[in-house]
C-alpha atoms as a PDB file:
ATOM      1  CA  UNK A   1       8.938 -10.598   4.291  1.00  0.00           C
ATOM      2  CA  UNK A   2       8.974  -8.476   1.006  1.00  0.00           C
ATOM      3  CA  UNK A   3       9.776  -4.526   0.952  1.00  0.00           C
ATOM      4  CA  UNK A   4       8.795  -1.910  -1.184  1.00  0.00           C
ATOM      5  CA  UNK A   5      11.060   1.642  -0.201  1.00  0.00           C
ATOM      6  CA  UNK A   6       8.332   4.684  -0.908  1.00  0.00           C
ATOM      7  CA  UNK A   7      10.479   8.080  -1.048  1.00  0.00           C
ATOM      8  CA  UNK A   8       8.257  11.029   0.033  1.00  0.00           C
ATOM      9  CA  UNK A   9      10.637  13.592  -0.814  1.00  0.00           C
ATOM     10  CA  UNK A  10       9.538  13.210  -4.676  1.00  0.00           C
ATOM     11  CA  UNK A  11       5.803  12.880  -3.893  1.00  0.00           C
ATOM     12  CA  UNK A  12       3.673  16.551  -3.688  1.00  0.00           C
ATOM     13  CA  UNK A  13       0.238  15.478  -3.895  1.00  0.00           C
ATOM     14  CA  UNK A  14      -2.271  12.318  -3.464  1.00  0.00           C
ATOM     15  CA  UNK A  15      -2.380  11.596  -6.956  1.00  0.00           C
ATOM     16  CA  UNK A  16       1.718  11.626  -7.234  1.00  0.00           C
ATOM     17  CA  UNK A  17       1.168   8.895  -4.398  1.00  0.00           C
ATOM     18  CA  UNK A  18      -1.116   6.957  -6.194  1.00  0.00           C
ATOM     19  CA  UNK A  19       1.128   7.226  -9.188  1.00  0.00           C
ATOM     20  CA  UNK A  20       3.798   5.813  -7.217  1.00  0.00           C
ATOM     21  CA  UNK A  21       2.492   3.092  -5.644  1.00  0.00           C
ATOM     22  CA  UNK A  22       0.421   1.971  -9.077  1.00  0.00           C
ATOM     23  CA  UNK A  23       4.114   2.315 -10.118  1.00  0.00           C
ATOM     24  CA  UNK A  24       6.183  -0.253  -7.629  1.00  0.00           C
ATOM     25  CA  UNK A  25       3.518  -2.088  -6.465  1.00  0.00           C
ATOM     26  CA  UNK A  26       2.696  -3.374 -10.117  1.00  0.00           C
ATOM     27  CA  UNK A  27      -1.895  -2.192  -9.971  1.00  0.00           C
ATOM     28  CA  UNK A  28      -3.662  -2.378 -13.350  1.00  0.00           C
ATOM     29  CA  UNK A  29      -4.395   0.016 -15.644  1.00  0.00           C
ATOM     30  CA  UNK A  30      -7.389   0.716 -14.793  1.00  0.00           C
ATOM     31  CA  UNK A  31      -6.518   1.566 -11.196  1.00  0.00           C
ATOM     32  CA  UNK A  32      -8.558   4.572 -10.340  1.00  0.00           C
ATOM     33  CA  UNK A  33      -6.587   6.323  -7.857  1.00  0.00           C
ATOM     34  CA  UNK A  34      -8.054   6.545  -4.972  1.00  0.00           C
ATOM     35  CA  UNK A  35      -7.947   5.291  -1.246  1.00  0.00           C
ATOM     36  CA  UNK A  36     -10.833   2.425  -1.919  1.00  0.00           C
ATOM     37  CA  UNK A  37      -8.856   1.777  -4.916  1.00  0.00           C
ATOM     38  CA  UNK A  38      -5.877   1.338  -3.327  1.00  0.00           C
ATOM     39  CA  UNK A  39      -7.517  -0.613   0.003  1.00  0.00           C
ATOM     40  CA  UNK A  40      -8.603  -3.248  -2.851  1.00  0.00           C
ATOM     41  CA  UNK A  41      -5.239  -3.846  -4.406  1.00  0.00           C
ATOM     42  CA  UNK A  42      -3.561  -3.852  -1.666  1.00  0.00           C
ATOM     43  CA  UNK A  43      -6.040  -6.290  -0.122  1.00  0.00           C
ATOM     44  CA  UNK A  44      -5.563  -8.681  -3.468  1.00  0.00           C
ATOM     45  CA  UNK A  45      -1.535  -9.284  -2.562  1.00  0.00           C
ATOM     46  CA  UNK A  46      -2.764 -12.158  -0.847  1.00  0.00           C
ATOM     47  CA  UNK A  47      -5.209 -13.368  -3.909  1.00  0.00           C
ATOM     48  CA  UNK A  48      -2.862 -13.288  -6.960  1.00  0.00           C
ATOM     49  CA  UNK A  49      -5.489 -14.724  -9.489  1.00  0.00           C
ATOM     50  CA  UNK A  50      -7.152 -11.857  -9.379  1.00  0.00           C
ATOM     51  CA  UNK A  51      -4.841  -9.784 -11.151  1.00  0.00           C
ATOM     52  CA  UNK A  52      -4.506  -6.602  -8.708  1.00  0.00           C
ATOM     53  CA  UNK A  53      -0.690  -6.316  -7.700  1.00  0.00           C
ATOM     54  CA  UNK A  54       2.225  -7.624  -9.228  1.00  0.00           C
ATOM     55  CA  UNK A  55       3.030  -7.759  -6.094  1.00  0.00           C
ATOM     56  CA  UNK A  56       2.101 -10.880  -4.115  1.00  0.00           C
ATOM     57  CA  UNK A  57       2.084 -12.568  -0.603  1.00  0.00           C
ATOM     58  CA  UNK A  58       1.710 -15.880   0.500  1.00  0.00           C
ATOM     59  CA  UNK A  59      -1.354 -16.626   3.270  1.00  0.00           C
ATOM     60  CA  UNK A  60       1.445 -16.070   6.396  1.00  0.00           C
ATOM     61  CA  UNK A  61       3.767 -13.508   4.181  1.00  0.00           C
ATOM     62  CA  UNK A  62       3.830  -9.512   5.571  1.00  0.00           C
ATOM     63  CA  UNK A  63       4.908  -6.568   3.296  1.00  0.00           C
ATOM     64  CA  UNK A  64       7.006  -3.737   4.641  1.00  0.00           C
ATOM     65  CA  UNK A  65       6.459  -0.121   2.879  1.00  0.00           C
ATOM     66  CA  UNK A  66       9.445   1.497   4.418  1.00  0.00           C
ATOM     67  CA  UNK A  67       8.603   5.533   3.892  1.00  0.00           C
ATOM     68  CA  UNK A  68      11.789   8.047   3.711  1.00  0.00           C
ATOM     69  CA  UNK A  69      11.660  11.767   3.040  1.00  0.00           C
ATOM     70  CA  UNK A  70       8.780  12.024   5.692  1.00  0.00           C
ATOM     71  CA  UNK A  71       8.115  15.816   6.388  1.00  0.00           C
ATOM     72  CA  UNK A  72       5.306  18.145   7.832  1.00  0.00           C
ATOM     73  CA  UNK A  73       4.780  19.012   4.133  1.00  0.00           C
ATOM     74  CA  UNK A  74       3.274  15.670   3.358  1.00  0.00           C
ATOM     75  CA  UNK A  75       1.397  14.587   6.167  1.00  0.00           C
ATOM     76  CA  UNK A  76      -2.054  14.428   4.402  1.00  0.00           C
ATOM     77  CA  UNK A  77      -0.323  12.145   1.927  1.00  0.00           C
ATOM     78  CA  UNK A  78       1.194   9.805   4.701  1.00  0.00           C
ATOM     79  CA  UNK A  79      -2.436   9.314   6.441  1.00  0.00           C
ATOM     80  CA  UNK A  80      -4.071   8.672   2.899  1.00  0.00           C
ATOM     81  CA  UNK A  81      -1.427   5.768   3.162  1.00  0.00           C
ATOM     82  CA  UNK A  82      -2.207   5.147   6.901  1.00  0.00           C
ATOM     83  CA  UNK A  83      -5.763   4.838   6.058  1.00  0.00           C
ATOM     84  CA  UNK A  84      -5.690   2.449   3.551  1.00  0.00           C
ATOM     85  CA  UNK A  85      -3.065   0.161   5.555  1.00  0.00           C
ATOM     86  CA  UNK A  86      -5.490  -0.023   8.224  1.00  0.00           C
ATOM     87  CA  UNK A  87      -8.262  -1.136   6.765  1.00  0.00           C
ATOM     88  CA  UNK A  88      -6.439  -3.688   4.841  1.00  0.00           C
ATOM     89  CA  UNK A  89      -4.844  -4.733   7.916  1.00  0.00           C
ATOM     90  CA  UNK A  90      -8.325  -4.835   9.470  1.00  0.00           C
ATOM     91  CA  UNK A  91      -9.964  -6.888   6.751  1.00  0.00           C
ATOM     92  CA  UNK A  92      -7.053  -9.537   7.397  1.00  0.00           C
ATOM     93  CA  UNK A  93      -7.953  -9.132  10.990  1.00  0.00           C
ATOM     94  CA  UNK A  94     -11.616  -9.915  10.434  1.00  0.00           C
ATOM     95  CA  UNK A  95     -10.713 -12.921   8.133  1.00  0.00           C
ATOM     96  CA  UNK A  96      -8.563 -14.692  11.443  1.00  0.00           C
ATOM     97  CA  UNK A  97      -5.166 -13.586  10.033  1.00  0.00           C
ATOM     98  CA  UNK A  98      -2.236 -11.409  10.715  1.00  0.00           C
ATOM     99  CA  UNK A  99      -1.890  -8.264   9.519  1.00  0.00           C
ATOM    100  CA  UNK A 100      -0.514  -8.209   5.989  1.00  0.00           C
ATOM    101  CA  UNK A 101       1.201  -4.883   5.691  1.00  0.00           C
ATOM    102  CA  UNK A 102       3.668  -3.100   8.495  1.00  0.00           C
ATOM    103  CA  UNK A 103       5.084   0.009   7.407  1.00  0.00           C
ATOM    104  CA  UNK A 104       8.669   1.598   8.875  1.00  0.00           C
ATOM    105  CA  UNK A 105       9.308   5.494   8.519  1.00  0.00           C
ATOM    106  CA  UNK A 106      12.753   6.062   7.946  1.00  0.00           C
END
């Protein structure tokens, strides 16, 4: 299992989220910042050839995003995350896999 820690308490705003995540999780420049954006890199962890996330996972491998700082002043930012974790999940789902990504608020 590899972690990534994601600290809320220095993220404001959807693009400071996006920043972040291009940030640890290693996307290319010409990551566009935004939730289908960020559903296809994530998605790629499991493809490295393609280039989308330093970041990689093997076919069986799970990522945890463990979230701190959570408070009712970024909830809109934690479901842009929940959104796009589902639907990765999902696509691993439809493909006859486990779910790649778990996530752990702290």
């Amino acid at each position: 299992m590899k972690k990534i820690r994601l600290d809320l308490k220095r993220i404001t705003s959807i693009q400071e989220l996006h920043s972040e995540l291009k940030s640890i999780m290693g996307f290319p420049d010409f990551y566009s910042a935004n939730v289908n954006a960020l559903i296809d890199c994530l998605s790629s962890m499991r493809y490295p050839d393609e280039g989308m996330s330093k970041v990689t996972l093997s076919l069986t491998e799970i990522l945890l995003i463990e979230v701190v700082g959570l408070s009712q002043s970024n909830i809109v930012i934690l479901n842009n995350l929940l959104i796009a974790i589902e639907n990765v999940n999902n696509r691993e789902l439809t493909r006859g896999r486990l779910a790649s990504i778990y996530m752990c608020l702290l």
